[in-house]
N, C-alpha and C. Protein backbone atom coordinates (compact mmCIF):
# COMPACT_ATOMS: atom_id res chain seq x y z
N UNK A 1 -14.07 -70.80 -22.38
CA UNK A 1 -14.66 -71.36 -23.56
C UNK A 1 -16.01 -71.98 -23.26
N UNK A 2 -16.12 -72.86 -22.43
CA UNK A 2 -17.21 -73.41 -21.92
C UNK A 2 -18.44 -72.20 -21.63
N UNK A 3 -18.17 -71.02 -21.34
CA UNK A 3 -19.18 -70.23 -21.16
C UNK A 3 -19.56 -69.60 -22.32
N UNK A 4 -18.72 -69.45 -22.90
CA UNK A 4 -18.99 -68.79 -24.96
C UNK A 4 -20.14 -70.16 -25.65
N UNK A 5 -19.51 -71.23 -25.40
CA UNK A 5 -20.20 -72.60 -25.73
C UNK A 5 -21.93 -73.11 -25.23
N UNK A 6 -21.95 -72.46 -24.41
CA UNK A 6 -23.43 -72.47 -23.57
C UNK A 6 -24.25 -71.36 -23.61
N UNK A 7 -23.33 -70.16 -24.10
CA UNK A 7 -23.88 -68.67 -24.80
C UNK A 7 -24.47 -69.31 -26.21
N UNK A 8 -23.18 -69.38 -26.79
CA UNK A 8 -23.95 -70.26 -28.15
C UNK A 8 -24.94 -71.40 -28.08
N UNK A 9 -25.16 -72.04 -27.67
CA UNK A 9 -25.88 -73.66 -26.95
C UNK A 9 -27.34 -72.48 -26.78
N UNK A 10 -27.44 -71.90 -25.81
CA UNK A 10 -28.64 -71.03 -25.40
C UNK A 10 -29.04 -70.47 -26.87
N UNK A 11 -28.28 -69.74 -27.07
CA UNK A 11 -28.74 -69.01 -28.48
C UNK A 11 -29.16 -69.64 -29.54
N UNK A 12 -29.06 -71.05 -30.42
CA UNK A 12 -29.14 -71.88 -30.70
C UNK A 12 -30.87 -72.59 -30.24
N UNK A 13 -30.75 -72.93 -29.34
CA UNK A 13 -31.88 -73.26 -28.64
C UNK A 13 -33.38 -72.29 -28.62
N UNK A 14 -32.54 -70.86 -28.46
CA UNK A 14 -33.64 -69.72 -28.28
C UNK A 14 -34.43 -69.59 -30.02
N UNK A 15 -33.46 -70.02 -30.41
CA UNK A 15 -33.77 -69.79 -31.81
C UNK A 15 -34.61 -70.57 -32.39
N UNK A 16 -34.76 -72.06 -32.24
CA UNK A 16 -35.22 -73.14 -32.73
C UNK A 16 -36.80 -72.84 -31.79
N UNK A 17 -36.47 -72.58 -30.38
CA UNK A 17 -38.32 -71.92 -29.51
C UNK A 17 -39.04 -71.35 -30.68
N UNK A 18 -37.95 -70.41 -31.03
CA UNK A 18 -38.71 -69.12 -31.76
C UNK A 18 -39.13 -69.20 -33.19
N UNK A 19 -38.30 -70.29 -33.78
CA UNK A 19 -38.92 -70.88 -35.07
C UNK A 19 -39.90 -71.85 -35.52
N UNK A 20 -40.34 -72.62 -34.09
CA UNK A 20 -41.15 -73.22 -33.34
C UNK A 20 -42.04 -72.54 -33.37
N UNK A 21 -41.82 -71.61 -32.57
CA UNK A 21 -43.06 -70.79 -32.38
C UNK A 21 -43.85 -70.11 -33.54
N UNK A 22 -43.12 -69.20 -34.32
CA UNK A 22 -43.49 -68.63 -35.66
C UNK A 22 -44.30 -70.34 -36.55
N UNK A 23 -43.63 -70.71 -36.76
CA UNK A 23 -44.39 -72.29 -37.66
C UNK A 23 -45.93 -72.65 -36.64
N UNK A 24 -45.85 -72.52 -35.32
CA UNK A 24 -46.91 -72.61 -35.12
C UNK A 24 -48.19 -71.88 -35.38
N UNK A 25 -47.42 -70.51 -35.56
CA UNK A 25 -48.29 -69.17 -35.53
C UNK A 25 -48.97 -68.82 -36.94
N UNK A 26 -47.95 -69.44 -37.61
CA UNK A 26 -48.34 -69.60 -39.44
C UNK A 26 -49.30 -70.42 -39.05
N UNK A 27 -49.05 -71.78 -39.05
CA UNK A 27 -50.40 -72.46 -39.09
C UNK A 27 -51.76 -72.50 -38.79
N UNK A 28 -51.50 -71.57 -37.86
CA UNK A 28 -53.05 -71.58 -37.08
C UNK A 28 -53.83 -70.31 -37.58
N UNK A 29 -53.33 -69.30 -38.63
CA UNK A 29 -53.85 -68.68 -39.15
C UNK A 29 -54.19 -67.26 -38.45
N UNK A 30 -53.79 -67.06 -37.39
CA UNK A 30 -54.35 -66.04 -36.49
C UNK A 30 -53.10 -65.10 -36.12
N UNK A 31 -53.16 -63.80 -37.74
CA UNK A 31 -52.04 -62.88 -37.61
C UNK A 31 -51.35 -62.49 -36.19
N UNK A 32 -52.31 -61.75 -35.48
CA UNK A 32 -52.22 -61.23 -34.50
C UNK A 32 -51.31 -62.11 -33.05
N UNK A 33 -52.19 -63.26 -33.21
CA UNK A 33 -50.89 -64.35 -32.07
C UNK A 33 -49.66 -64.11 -32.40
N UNK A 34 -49.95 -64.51 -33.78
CA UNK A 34 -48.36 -64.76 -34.23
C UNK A 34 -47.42 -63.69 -33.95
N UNK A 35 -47.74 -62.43 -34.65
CA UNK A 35 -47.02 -61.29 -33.63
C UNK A 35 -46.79 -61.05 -32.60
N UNK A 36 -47.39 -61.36 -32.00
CA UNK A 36 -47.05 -61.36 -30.17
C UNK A 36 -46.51 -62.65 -30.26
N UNK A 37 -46.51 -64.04 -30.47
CA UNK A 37 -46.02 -65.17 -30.68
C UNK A 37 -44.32 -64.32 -30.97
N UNK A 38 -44.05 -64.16 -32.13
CA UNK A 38 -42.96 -63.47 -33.00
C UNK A 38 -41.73 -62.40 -31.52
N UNK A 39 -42.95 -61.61 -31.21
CA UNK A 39 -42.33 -60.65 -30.53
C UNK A 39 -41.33 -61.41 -29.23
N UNK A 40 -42.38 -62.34 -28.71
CA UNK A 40 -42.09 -62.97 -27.39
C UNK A 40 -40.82 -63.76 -27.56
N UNK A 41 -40.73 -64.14 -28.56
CA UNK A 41 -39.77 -65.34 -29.10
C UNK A 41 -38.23 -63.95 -29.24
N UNK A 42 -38.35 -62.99 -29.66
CA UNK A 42 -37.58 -62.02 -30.24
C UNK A 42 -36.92 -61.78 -28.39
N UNK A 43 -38.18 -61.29 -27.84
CA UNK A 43 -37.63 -60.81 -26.43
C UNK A 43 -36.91 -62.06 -25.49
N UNK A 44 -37.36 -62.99 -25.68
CA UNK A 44 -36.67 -64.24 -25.08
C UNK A 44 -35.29 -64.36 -25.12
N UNK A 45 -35.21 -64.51 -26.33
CA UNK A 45 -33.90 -64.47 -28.06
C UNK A 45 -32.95 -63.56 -27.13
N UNK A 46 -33.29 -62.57 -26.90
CA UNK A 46 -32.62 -61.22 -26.71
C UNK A 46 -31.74 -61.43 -25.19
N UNK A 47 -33.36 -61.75 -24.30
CA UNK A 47 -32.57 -62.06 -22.71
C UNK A 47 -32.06 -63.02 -23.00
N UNK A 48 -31.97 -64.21 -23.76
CA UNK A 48 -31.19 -65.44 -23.37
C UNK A 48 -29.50 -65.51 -23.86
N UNK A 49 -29.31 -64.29 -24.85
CA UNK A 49 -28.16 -64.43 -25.19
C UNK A 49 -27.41 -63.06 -24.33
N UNK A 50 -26.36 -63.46 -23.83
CA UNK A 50 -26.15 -62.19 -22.80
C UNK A 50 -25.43 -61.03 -23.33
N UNK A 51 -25.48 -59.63 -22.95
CA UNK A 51 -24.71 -58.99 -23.90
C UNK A 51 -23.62 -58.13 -22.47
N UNK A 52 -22.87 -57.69 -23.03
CA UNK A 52 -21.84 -56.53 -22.58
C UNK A 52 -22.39 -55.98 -21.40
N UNK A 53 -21.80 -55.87 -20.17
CA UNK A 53 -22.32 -54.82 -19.27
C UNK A 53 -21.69 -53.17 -20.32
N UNK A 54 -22.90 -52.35 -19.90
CA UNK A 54 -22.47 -51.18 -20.88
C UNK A 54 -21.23 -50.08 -19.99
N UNK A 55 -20.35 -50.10 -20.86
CA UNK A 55 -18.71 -49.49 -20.17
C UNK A 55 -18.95 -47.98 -19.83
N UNK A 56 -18.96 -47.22 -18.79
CA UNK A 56 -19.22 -45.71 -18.65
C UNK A 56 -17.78 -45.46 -19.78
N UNK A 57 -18.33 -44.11 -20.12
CA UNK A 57 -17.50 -43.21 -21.05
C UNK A 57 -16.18 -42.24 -19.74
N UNK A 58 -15.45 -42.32 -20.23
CA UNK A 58 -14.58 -41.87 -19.08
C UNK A 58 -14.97 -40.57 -18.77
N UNK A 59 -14.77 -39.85 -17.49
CA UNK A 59 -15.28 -38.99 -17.21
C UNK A 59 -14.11 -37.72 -17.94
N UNK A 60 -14.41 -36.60 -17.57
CA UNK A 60 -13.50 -35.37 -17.98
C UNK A 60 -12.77 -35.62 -16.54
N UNK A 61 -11.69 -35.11 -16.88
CA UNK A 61 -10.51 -35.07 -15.58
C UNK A 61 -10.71 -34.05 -14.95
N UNK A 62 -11.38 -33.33 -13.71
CA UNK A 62 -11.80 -32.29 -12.98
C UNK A 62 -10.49 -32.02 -11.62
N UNK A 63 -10.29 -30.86 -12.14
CA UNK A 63 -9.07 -30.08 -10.90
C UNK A 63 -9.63 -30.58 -9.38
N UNK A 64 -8.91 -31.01 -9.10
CA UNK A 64 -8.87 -31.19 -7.46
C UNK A 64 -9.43 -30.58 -6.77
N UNK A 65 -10.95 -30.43 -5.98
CA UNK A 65 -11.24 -29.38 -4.87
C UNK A 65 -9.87 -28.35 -4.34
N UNK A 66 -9.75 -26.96 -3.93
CA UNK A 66 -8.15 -26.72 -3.35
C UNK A 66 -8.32 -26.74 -1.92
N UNK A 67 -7.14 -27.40 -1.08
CA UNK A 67 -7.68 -27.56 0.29
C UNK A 67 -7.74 -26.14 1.03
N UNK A 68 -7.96 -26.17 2.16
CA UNK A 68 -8.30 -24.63 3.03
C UNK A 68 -7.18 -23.96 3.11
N UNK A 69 -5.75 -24.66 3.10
CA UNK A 69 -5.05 -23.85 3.05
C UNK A 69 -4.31 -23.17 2.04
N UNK A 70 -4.88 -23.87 0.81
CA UNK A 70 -4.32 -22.95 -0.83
C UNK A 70 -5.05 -22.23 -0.72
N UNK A 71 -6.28 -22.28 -0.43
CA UNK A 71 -7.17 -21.28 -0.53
C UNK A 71 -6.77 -20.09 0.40
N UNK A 72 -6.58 -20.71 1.73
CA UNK A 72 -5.99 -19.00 2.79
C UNK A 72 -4.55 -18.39 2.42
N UNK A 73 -4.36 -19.36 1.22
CA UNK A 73 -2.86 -18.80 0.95
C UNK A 73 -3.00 -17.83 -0.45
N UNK A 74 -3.85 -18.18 -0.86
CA UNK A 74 -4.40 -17.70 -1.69
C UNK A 74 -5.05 -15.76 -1.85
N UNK A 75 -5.86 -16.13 -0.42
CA UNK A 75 -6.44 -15.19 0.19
C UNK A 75 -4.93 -13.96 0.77
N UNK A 76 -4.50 -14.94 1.38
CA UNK A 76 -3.09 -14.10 1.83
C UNK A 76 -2.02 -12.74 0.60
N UNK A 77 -2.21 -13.73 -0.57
CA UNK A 77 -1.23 -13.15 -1.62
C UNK A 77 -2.47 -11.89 -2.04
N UNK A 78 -3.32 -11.97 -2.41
CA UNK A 78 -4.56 -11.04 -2.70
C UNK A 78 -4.50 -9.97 -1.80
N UNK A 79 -4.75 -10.31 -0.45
CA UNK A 79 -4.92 -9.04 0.67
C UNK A 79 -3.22 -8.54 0.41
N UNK A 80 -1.95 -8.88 0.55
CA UNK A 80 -0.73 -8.60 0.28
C UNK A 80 -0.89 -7.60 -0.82
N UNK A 81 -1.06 -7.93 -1.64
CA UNK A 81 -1.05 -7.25 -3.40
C UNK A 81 -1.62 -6.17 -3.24
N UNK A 82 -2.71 -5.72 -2.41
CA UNK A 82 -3.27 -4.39 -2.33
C UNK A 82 -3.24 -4.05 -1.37
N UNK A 83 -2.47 -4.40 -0.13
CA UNK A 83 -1.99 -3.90 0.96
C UNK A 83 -0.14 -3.23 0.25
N UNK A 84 0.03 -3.59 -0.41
CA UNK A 84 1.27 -3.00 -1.08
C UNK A 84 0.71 -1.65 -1.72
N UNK A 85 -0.39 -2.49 -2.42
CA UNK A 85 -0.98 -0.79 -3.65
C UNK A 85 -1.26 0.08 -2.97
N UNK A 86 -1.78 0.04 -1.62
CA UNK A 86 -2.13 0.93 -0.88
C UNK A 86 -0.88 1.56 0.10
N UNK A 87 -0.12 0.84 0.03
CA UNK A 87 0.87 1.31 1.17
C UNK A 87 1.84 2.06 -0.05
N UNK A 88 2.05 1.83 -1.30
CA UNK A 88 2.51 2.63 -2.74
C UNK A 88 2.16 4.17 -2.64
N UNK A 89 0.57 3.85 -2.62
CA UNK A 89 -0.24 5.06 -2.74
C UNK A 89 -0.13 5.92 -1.82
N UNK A 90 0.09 5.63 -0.64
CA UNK A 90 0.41 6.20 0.76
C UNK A 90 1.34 7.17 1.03
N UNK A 91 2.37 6.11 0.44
CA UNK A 91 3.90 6.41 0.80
C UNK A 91 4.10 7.41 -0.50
N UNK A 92 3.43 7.27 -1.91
CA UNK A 92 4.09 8.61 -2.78
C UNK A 92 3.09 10.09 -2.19
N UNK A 93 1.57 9.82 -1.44
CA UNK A 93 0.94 11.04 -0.80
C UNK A 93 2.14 12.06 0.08
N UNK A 94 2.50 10.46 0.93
CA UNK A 94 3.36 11.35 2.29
C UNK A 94 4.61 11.77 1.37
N UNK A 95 5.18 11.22 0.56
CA UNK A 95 6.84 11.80 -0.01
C UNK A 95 6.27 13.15 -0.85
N UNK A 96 4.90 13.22 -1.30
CA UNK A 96 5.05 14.81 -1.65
C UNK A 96 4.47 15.83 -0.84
N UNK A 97 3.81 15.23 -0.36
CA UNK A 97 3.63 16.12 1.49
C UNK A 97 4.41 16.58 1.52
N UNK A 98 5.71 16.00 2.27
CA UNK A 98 7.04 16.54 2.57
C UNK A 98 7.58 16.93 1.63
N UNK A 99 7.77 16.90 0.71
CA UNK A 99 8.52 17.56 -0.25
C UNK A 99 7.78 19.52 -0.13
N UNK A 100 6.32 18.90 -0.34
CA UNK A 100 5.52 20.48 0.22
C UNK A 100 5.91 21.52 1.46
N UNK A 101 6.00 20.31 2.61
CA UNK A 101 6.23 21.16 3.38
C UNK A 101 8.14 21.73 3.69
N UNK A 102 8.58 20.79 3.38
CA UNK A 102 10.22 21.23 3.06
C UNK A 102 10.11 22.58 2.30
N UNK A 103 9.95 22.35 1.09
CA UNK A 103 9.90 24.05 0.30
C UNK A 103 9.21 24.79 1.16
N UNK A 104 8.22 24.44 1.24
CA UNK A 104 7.25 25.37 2.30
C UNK A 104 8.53 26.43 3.35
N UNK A 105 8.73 25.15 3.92
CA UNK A 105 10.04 25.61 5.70
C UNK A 105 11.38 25.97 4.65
N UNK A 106 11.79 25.74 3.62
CA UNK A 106 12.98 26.16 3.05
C UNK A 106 12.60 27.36 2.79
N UNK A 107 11.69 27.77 2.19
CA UNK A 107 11.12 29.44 1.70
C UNK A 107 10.77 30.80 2.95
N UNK A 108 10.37 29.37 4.48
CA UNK A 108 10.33 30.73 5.43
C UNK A 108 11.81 30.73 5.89
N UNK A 109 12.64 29.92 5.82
CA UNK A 109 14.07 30.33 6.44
C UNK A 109 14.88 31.31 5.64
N UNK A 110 14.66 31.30 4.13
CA UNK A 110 14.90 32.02 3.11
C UNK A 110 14.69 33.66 3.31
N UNK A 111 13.26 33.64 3.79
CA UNK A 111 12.53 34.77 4.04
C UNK A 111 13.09 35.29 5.62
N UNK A 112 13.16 34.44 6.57
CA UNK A 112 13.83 34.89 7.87
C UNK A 112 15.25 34.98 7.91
N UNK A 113 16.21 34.55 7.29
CA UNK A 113 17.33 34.90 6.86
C UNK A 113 17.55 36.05 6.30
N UNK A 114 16.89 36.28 5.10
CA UNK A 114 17.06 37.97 4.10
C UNK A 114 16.28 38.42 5.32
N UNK A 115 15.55 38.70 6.14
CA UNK A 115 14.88 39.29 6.42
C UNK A 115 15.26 40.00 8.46
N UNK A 116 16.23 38.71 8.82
CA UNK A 116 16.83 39.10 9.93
C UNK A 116 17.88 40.07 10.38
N UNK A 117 17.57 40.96 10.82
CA UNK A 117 19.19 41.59 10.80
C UNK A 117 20.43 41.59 10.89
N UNK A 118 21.23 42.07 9.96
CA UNK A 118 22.99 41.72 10.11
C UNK A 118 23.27 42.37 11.41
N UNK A 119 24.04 41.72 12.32
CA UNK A 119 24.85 41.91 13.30
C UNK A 119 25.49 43.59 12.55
N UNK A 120 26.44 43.29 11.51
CA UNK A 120 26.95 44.16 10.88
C UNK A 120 26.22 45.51 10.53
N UNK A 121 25.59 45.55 10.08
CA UNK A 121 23.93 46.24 9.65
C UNK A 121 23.60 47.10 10.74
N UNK A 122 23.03 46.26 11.80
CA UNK A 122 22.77 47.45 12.92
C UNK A 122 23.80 47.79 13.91
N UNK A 123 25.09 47.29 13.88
CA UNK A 123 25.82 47.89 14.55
C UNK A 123 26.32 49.07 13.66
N UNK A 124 26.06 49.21 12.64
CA UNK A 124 26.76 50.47 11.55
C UNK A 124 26.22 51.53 12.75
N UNK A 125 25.03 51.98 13.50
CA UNK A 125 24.91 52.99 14.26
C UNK A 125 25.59 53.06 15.48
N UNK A 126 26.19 52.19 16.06
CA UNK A 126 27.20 52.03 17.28
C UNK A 126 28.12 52.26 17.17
N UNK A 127 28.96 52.59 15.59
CA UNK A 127 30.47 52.85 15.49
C UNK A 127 30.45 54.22 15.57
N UNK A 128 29.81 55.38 16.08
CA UNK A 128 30.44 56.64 16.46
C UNK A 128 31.01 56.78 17.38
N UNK A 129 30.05 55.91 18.75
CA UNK A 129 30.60 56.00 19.95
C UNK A 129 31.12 54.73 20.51
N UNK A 130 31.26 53.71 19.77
CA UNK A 130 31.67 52.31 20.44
C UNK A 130 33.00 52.03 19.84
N UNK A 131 33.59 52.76 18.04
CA UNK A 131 34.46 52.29 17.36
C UNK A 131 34.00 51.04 16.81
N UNK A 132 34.56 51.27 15.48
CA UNK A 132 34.45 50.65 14.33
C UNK A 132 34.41 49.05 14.57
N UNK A 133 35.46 48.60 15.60
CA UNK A 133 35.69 46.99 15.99
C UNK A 133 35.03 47.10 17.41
N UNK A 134 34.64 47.75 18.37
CA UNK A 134 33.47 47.81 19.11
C UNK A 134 35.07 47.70 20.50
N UNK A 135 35.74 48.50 19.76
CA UNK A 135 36.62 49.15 20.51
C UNK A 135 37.01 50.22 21.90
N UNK A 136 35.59 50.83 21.02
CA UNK A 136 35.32 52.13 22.65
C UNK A 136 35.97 52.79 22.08
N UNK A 137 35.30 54.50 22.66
CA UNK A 137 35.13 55.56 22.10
C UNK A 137 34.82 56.65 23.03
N UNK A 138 33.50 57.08 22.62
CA UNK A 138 32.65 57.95 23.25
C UNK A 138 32.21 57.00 24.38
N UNK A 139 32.17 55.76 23.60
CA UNK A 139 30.85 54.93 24.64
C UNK A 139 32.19 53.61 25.21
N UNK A 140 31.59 52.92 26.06
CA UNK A 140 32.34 51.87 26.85
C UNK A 140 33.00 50.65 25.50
N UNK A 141 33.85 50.36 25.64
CA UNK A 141 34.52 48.98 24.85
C UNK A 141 33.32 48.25 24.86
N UNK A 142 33.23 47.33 23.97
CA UNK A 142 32.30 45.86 24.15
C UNK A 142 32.57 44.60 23.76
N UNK A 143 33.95 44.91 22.69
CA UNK A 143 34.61 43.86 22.46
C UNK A 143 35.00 42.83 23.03
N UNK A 144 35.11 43.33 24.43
CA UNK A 144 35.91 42.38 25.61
C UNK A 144 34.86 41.64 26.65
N UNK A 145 33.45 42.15 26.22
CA UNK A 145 32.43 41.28 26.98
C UNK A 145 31.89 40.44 26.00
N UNK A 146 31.00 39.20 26.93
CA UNK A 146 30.24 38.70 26.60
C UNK A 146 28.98 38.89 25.62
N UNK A 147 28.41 38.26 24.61
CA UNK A 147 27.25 38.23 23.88
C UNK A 147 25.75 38.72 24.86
N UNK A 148 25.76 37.67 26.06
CA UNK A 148 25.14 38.13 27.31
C UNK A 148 25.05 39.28 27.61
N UNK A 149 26.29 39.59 28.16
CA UNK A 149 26.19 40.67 28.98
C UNK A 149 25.51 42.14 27.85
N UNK A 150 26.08 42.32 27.02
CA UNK A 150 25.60 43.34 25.34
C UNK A 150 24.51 43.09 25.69
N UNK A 151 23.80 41.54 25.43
CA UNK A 151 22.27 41.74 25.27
C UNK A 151 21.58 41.99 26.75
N UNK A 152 22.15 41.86 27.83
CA UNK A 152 21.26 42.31 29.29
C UNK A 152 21.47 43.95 29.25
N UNK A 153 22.83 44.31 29.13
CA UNK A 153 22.70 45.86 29.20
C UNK A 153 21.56 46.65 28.16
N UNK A 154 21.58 46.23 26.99
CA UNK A 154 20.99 46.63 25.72
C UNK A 154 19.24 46.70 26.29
N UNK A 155 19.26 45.44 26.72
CA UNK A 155 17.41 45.22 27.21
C UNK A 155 17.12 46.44 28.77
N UNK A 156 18.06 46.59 29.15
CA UNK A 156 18.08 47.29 30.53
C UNK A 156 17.85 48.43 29.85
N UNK A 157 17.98 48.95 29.00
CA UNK A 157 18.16 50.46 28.30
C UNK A 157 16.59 50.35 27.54
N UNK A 158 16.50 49.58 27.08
CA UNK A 158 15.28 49.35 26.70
C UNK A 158 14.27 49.46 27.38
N UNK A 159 14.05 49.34 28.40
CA UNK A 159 12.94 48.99 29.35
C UNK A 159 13.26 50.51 30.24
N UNK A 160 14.10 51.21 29.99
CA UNK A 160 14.31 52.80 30.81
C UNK A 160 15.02 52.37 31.81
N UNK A 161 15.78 51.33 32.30
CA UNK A 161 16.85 51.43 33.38
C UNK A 161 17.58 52.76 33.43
N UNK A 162 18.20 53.18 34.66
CA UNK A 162 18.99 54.07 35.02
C UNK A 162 20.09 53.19 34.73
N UNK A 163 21.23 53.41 34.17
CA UNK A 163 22.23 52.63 33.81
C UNK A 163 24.32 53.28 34.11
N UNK A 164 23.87 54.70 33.81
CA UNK A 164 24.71 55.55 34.20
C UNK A 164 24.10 57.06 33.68
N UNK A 165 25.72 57.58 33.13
CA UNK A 165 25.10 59.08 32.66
C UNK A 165 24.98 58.83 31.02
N UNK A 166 24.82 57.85 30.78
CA UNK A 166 24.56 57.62 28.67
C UNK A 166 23.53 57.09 28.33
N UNK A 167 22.62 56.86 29.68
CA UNK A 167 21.48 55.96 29.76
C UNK A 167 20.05 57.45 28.43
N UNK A 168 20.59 58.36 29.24
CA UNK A 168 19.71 59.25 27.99
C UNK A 168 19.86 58.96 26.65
N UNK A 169 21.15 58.66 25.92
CA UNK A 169 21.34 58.57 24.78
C UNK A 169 20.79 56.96 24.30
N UNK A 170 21.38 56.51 25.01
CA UNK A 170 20.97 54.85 24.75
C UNK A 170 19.74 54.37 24.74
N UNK A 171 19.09 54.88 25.97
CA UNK A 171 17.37 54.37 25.97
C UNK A 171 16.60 54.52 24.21
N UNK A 172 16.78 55.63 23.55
CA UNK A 172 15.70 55.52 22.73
C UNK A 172 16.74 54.86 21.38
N UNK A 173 18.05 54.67 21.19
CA UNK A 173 18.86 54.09 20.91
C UNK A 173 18.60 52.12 20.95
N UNK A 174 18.27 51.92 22.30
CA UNK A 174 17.95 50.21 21.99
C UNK A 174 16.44 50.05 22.25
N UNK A 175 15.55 51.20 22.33
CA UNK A 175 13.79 51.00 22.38
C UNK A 175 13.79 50.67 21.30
N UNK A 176 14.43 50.75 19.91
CA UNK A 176 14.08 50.27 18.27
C UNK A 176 14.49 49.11 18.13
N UNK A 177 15.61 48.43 18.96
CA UNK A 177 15.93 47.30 18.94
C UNK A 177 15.34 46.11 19.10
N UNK A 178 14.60 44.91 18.62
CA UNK A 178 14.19 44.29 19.16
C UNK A 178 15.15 42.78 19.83
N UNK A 179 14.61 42.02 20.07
CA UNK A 179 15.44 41.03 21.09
C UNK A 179 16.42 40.21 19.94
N UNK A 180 16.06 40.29 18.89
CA UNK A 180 16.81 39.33 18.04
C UNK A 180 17.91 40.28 16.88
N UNK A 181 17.57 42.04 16.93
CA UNK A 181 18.58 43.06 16.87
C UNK A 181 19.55 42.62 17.90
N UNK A 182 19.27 42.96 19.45
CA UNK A 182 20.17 43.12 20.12
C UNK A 182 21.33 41.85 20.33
N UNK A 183 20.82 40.26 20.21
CA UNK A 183 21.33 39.11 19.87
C UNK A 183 22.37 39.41 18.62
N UNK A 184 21.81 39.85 17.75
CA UNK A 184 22.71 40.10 16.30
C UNK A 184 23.89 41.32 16.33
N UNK A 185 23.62 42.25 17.09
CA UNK A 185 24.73 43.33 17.47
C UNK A 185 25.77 42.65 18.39
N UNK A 186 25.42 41.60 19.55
CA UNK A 186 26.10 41.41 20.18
C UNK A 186 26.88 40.41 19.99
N UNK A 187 26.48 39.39 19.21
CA UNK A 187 27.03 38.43 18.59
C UNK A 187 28.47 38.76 18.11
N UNK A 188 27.87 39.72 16.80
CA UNK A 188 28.66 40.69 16.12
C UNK A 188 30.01 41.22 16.63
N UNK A 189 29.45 42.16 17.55
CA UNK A 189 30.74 42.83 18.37
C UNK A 189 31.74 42.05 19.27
N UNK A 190 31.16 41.11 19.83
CA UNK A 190 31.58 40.41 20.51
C UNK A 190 33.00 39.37 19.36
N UNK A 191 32.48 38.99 18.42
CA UNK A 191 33.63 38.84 17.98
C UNK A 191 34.50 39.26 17.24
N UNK A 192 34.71 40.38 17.42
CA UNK A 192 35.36 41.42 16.83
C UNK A 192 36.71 41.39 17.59
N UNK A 193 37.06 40.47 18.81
CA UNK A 193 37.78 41.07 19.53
C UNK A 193 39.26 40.86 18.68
């Protein structure tokens, strides 16, 4: 209270200077003092009565700097996200790759299958002299050997071995044969037993 009381007391005082002053300024006839007289008294007036320190306006509430490591975590989920898109993109290239080359290798086994000879097939020319179950005939049994042994004799005839006295008939007999004929005949006969 005492300081409101000496605010007022000052103000009071500043006032009576300044009405002082103006009455002097009238009297003496000289506009111009008096205005500056007037003014001075006004600015006095003004400093002597104290006012408000002026209150800042609150600021806007601003997001937190983010520290280094939201930020590298940040960085982390980003490089992740398109290290996925890319490893997506990758992985459906390579799954139809393979899918390409599967059909691809399914279509030559297709083709080397129809296309290999039946055991059955080319032995149809061996049943005059070997018998029908590779029994023996004209020509030696074969039923009772090895897959091997068919395909070493067969290649021996091939290549013009002297083999016995049937080696004439046989030579130009397994020269048409190739290595995967004579595999397939012998296979064949062989389990016939």
């Amino acid at each position: 209270m005492t300081k409101r009381f000496n605010l007022n007391a000052t103000a009071i005082f500043s006032t009576a200077v300044l009405g002082s002053a103006l009455l002097i300024a009238g009297c003496s006839g000289d506009n111009d003092e008096a205005k500056t007289a007037q003014e001075s008294a006004a600015e006095q007036s003004a400093m002597a009565v104290k006012q408000p320190a002026p209150v800042e306006a609150p600021k806007a509430t601003m997001q937190p700097e983010p520290s280094p490591a939201s930020k590298a975590m940040a960085e982390v989920k980003e490089t992740a996200a398109d290290v996925k898109e890319e490893v997506q993109e990758t992985a459906a290239a390579v799954k139809e790759e393979v899918q390409e080359q599967v059909a691809a290798v399914k279509e030559e086994v297709s083709e080397m299958v129809s296309s290999s000879p039946s055991g059955e097939k080319a032995y149809a020319t061996c049943v005059g002299c070997h018998g029908a179950n590779g029994e023996g005939g004209v020509g030696p049994r074969l039923n009772n050997q090895s897959a091997a042994e068919v395909v070493a004799k067969l290649e021996k005839y091939k290549a013009g071995e002297q083999m016995g006295p049937m080696t004439g008939m046989m030579a130009p007999m397994a020269a048409g044969l190739s290595t995967d004929d004579m595999k397939s005949i012998a296979e064949y006969v062989t389990a016939l037993k």
